[in-house]
C-alpha atoms as a PDB file:
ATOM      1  CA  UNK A   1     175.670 106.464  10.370  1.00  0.00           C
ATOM      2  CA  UNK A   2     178.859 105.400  12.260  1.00  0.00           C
ATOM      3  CA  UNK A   3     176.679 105.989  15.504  1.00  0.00           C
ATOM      4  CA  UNK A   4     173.942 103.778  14.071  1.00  0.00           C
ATOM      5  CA  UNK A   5     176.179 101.204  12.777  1.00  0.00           C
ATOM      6  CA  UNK A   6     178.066 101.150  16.248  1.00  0.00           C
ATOM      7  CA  UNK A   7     175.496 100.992  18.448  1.00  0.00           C
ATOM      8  CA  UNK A   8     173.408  98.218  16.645  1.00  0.00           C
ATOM      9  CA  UNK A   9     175.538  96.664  14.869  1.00  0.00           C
ATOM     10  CA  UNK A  10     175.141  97.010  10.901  1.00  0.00           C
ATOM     11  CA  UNK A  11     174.666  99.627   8.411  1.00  0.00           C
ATOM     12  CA  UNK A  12     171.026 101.356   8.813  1.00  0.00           C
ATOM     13  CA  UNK A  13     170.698  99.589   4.971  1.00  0.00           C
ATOM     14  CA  UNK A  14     171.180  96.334   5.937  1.00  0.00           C
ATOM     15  CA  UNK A  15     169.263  96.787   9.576  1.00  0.00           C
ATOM     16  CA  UNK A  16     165.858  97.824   7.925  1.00  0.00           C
ATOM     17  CA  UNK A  17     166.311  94.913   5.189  1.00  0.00           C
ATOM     18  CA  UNK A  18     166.503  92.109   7.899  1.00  0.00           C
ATOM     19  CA  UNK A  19     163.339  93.607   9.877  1.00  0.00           C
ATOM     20  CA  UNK A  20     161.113  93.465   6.186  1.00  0.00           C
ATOM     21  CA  UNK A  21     162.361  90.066   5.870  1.00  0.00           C
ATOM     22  CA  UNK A  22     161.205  89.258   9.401  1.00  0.00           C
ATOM     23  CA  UNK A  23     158.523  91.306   9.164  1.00  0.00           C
ATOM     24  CA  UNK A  24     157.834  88.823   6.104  1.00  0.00           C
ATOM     25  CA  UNK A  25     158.588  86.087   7.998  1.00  0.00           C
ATOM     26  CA  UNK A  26     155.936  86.684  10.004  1.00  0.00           C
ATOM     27  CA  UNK A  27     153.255  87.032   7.630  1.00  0.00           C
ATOM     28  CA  UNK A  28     154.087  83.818   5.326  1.00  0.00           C
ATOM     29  CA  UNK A  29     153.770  81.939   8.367  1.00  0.00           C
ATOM     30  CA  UNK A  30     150.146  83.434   9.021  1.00  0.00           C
ATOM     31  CA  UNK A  31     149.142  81.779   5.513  1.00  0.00           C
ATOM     32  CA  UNK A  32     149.908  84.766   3.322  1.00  0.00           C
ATOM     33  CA  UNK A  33     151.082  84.639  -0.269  1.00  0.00           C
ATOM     34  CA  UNK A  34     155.146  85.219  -0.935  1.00  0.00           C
ATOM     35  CA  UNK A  35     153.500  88.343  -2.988  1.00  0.00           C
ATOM     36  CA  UNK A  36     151.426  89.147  -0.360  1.00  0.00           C
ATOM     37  CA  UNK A  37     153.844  89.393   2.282  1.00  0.00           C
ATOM     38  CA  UNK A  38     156.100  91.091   0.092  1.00  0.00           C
ATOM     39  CA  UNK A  39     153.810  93.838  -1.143  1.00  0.00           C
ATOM     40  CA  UNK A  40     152.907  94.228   3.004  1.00  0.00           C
ATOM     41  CA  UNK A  41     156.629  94.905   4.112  1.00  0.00           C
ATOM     42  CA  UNK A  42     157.843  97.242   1.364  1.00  0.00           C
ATOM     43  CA  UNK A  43     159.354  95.029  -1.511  1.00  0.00           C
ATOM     44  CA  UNK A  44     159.057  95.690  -5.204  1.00  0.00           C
ATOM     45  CA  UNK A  45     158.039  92.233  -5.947  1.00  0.00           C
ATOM     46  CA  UNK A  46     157.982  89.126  -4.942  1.00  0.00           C
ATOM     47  CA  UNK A  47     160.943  88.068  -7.148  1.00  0.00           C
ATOM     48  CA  UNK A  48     163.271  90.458  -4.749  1.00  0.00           C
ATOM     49  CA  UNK A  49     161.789  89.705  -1.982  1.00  0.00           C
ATOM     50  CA  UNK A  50     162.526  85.566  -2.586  1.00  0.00           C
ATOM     51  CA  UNK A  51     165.929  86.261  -3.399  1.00  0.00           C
ATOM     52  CA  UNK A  52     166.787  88.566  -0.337  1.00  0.00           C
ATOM     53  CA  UNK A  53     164.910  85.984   1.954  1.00  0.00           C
ATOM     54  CA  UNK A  54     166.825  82.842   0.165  1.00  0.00           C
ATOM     55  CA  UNK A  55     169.892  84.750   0.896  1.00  0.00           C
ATOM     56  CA  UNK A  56     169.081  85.485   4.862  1.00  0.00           C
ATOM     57  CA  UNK A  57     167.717  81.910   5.161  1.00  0.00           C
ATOM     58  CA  UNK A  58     169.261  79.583   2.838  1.00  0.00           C
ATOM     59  CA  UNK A  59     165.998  78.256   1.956  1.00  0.00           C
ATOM     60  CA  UNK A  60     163.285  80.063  -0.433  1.00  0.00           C
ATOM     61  CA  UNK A  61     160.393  81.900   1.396  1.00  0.00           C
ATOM     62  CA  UNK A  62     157.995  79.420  -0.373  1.00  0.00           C
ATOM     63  CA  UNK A  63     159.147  76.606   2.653  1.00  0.00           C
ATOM     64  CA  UNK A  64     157.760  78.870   5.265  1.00  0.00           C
ATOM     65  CA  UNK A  65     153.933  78.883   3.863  1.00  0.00           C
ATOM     66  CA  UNK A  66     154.463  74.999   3.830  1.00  0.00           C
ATOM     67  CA  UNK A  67     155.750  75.415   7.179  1.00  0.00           C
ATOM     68  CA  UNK A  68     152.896  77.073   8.681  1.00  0.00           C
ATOM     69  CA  UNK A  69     150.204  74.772   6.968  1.00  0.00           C
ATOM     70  CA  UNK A  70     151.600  71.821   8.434  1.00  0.00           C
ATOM     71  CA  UNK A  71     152.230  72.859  11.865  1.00  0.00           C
ATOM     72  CA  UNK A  72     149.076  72.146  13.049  1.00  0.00           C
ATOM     73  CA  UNK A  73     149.524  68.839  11.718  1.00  0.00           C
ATOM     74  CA  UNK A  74     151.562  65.784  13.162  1.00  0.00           C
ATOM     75  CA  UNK A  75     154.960  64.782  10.998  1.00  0.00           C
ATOM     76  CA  UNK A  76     153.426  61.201   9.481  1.00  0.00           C
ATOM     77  CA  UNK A  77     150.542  63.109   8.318  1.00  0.00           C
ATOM     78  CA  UNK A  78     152.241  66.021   6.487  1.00  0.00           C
ATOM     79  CA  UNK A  79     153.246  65.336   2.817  1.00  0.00           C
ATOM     80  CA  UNK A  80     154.814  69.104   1.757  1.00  0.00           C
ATOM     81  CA  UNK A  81     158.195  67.413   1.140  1.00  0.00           C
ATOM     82  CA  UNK A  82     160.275  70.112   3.513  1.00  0.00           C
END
């Protein structure tokens, strides 16, 4: 583990946690559900999956769904209140 943790830079733990959550990442901003994504990258529930993503990003996984439904529409237009 030393090896591991040396060469990339974290515990293997800790490694594998950030790549669900942007693993997740990835699929709330395709329009999936928070238990959707979840479920597809290995969490128990959605409920641990929100708080380890609210503790990566400061912000609850909820604002990246909004994110990716407003992108395709301009700023004056959007009224998701992120």
């Amino acid at each position: 583990m030393d090896t591991f943790t040396n060469t990339v830079g974290q515990p293997p733990a800790a490694y594998l946690t950030d790549w669900r959550l942007a693993l997740g990442r990835t699929h709330l901003r395709s329009g999936r559900s928070v238990k959707a994504a979840a479920a597809a990258v290995g969490f128990g529930s959605a409920e641990a999956f929100s708080r380890s993503f609210g503790r990566k990003h400061g912000y609850p996984p909820s604002r990246e769904t909004f994110k990716s439904k407003c992108s395709a529409v301009s700023k004056n237009q959007c009224d998701c209140r992120h």
